[in-house]
N, C-alpha and C. Protein backbone atom coordinates (compact mmCIF):
# COMPACT_ATOMS: atom_id res chain seq x y z
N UNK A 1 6.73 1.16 6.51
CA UNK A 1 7.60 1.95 5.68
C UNK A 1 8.97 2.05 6.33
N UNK A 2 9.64 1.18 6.44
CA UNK A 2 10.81 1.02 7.33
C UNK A 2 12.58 1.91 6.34
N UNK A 3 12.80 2.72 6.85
CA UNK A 3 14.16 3.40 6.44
C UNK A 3 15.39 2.83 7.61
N UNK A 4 16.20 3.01 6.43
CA UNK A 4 17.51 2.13 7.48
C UNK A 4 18.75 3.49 7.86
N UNK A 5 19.13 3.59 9.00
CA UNK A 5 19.64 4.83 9.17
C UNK A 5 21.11 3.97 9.85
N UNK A 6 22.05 4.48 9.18
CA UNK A 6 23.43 4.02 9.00
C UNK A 6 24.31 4.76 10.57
N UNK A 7 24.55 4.35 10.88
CA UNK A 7 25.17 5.20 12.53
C UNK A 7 27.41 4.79 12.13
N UNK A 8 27.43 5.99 12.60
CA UNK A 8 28.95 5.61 12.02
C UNK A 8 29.85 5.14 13.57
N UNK A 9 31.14 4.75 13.19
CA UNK A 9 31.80 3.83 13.92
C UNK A 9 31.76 5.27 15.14
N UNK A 10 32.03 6.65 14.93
CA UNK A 10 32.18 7.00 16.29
C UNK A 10 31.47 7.14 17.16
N UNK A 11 29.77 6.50 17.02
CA UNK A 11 28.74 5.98 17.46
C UNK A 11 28.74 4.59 18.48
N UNK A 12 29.77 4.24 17.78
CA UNK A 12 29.83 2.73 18.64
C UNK A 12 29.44 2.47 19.79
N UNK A 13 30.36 3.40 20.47
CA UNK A 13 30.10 2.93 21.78
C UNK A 13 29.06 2.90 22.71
N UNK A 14 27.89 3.75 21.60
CA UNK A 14 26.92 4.08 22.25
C UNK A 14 25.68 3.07 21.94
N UNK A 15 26.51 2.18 21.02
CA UNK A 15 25.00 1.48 20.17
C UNK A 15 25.46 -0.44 20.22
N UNK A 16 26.52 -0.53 21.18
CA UNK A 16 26.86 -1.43 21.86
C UNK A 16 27.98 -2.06 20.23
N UNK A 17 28.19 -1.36 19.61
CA UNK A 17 28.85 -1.36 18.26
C UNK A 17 27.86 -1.78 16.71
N UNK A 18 26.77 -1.61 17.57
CA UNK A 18 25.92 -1.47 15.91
C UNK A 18 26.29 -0.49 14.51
N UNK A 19 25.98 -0.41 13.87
CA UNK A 19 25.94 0.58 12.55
C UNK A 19 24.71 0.72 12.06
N UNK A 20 24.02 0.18 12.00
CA UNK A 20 22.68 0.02 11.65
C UNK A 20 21.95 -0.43 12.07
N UNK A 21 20.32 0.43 11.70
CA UNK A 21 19.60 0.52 12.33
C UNK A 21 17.95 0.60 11.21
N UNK A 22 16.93 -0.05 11.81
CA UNK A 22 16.00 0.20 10.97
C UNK A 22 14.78 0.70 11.87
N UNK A 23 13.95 1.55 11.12
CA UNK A 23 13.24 2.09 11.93
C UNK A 23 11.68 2.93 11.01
N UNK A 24 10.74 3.06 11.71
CA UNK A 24 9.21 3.60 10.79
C UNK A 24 9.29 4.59 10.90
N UNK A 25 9.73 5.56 11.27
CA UNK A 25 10.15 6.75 12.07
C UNK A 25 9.95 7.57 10.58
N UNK A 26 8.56 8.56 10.42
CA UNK A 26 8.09 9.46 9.62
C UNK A 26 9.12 10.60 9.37
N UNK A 27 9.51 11.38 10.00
CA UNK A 27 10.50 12.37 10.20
C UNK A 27 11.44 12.39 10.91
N UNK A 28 12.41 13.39 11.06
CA UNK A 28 13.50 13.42 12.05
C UNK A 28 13.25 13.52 13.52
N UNK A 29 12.42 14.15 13.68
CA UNK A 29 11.67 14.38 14.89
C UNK A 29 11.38 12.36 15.69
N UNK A 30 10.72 12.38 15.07
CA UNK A 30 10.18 10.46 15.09
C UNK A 30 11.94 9.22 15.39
N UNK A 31 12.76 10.17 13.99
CA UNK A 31 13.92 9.04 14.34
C UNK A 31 14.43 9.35 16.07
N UNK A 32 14.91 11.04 16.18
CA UNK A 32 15.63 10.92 17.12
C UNK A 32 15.00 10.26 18.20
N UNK A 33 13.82 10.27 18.51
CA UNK A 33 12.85 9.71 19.53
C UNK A 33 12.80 8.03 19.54
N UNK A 34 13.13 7.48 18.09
CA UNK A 34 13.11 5.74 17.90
C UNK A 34 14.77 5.79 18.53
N UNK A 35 15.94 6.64 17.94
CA UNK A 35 17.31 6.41 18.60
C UNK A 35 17.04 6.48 20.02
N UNK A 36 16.58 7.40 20.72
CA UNK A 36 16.81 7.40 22.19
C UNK A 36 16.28 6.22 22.94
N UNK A 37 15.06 5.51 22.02
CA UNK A 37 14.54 4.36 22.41
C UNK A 37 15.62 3.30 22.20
N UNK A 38 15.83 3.13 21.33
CA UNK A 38 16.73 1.86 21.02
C UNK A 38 18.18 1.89 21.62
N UNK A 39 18.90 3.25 21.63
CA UNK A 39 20.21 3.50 21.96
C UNK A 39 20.25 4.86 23.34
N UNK A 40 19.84 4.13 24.00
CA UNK A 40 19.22 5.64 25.36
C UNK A 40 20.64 6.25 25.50
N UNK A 41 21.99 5.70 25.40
CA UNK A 41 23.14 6.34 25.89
C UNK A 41 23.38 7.14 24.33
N UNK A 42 23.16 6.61 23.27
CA UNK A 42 23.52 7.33 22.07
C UNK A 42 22.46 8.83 21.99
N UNK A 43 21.13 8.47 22.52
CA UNK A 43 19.96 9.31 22.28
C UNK A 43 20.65 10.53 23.16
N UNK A 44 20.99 10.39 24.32
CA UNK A 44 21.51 11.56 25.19
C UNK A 44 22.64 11.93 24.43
N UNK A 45 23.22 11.69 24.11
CA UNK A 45 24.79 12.22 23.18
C UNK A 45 24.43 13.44 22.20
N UNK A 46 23.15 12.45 21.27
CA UNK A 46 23.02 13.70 19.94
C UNK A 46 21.70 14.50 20.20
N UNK A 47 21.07 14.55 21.10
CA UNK A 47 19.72 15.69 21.37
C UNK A 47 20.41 16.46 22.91
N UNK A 48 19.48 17.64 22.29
CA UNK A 48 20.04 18.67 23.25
C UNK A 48 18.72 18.79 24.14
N UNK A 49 18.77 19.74 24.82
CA UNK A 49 17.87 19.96 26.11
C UNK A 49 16.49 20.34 25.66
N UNK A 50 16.57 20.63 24.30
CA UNK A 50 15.25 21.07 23.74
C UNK A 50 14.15 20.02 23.27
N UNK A 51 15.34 19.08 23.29
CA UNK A 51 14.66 17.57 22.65
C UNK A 51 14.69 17.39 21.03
N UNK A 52 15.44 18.66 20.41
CA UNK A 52 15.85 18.05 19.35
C UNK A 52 17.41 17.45 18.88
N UNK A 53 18.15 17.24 17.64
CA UNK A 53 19.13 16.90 17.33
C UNK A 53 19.90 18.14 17.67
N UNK A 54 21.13 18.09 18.29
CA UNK A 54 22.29 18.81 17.95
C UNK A 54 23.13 19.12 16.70
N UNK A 55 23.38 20.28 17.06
CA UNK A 55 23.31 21.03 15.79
C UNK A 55 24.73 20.62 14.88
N UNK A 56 25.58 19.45 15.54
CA UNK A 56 26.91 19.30 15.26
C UNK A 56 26.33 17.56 14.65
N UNK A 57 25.59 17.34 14.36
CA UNK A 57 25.06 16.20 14.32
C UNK A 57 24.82 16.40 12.52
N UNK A 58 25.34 16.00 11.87
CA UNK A 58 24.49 16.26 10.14
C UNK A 58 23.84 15.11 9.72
N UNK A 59 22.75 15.20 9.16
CA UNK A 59 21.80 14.24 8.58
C UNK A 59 21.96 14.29 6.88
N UNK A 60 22.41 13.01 6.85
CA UNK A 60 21.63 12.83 5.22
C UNK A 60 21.38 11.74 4.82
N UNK A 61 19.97 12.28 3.65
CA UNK A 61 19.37 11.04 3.53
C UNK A 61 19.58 10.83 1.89
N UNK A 62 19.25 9.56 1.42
CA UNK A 62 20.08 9.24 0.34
C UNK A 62 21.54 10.01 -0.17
N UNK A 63 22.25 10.91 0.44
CA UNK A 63 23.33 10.87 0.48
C UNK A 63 23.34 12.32 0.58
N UNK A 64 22.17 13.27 0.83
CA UNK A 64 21.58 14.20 0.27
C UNK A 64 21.66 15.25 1.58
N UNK A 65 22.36 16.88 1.88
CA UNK A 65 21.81 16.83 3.48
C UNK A 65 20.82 16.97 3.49
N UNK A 66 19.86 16.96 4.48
CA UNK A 66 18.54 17.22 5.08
C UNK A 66 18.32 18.48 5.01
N UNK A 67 18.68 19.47 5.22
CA UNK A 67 18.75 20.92 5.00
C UNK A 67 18.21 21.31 3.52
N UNK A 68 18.56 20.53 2.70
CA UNK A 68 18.41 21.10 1.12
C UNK A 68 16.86 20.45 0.71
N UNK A 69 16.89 19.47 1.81
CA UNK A 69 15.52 18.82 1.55
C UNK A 69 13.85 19.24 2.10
N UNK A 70 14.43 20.13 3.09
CA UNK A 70 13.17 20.63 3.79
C UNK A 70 13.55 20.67 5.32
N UNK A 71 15.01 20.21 5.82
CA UNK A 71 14.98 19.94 7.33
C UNK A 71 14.04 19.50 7.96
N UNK A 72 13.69 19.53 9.24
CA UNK A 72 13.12 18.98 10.31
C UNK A 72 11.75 18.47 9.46
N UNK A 73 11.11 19.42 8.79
CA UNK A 73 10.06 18.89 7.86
C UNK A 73 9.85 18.23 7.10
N UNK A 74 11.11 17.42 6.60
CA UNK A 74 11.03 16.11 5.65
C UNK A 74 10.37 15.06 5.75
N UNK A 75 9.89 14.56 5.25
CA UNK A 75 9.17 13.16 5.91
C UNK A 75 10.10 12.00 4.38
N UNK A 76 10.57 11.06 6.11
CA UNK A 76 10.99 9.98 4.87
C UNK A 76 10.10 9.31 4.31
N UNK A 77 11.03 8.69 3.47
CA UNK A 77 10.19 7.92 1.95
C UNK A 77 10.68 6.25 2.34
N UNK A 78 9.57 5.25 2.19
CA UNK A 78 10.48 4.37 2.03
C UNK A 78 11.50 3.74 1.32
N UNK A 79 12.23 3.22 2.10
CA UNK A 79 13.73 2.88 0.94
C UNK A 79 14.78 3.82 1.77
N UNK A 80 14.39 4.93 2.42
CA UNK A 80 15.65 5.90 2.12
C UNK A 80 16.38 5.58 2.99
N UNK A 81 17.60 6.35 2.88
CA UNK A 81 19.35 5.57 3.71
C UNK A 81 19.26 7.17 4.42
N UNK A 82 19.31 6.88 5.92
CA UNK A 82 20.10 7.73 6.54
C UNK A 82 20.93 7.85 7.17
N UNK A 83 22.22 8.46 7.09
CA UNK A 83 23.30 8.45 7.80
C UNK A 83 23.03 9.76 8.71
N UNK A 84 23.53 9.29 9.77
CA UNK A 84 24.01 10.39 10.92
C UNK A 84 25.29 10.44 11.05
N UNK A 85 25.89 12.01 10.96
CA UNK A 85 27.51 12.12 11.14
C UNK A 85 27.71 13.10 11.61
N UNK A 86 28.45 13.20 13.35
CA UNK A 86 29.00 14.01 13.97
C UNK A 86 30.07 14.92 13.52
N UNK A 87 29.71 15.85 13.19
CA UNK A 87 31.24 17.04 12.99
C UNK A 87 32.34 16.99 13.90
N UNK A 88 33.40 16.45 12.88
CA UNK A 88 34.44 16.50 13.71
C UNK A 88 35.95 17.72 13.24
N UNK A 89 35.90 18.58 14.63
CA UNK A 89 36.52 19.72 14.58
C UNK A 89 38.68 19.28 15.11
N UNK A 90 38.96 19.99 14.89
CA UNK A 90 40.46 20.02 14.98
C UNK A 90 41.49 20.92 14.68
N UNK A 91 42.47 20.93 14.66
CA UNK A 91 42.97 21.77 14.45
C UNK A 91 45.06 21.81 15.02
């Protein structure tokens, strides 16, 4: 049941400049654990000490956030698109 999870350019550097990524990974829990595997310098970037995602980190899947869907408890579907996108603050 493979979902393809979209990593954006300010990811790069961590994913040797990939964007994408495919992965079996049941829930969020499962992806961040397939990212730290595949991208160990990206995996340390977006999980915090607890071992889950950081909270500046937004997930959505088919275009959808994760939050409205059930959060951490979602289980993907196959087919679905996930993007990961870092909040970016300024001012």
């Amino acid at each position: 049941m493979p979902i393809n999870v979209i990593l954006p350019t300010a990811f790069a550097k961590h994913t040797g400049g990939k964007k994408l990524m495919t992965t079996d990974a049941k829930n969020l829990e499962g992806l961040v654990a397939d990212i730290e595997k595949t991208f160990p310098a990206l995996g340390a970037n977006i999980k915090g000490e607890d071992g889950k995602l950081r909270k500046f980190i937004n997930v959505y899947v088919n275009d959808e956030d994760i939050r409205f869907l059930g959060g951490e408890g979602y289980a993907f579907q196959e087919g679905d698109e996930v993007m990961l996108i870092p909040s970016i603050a300024g001012g």
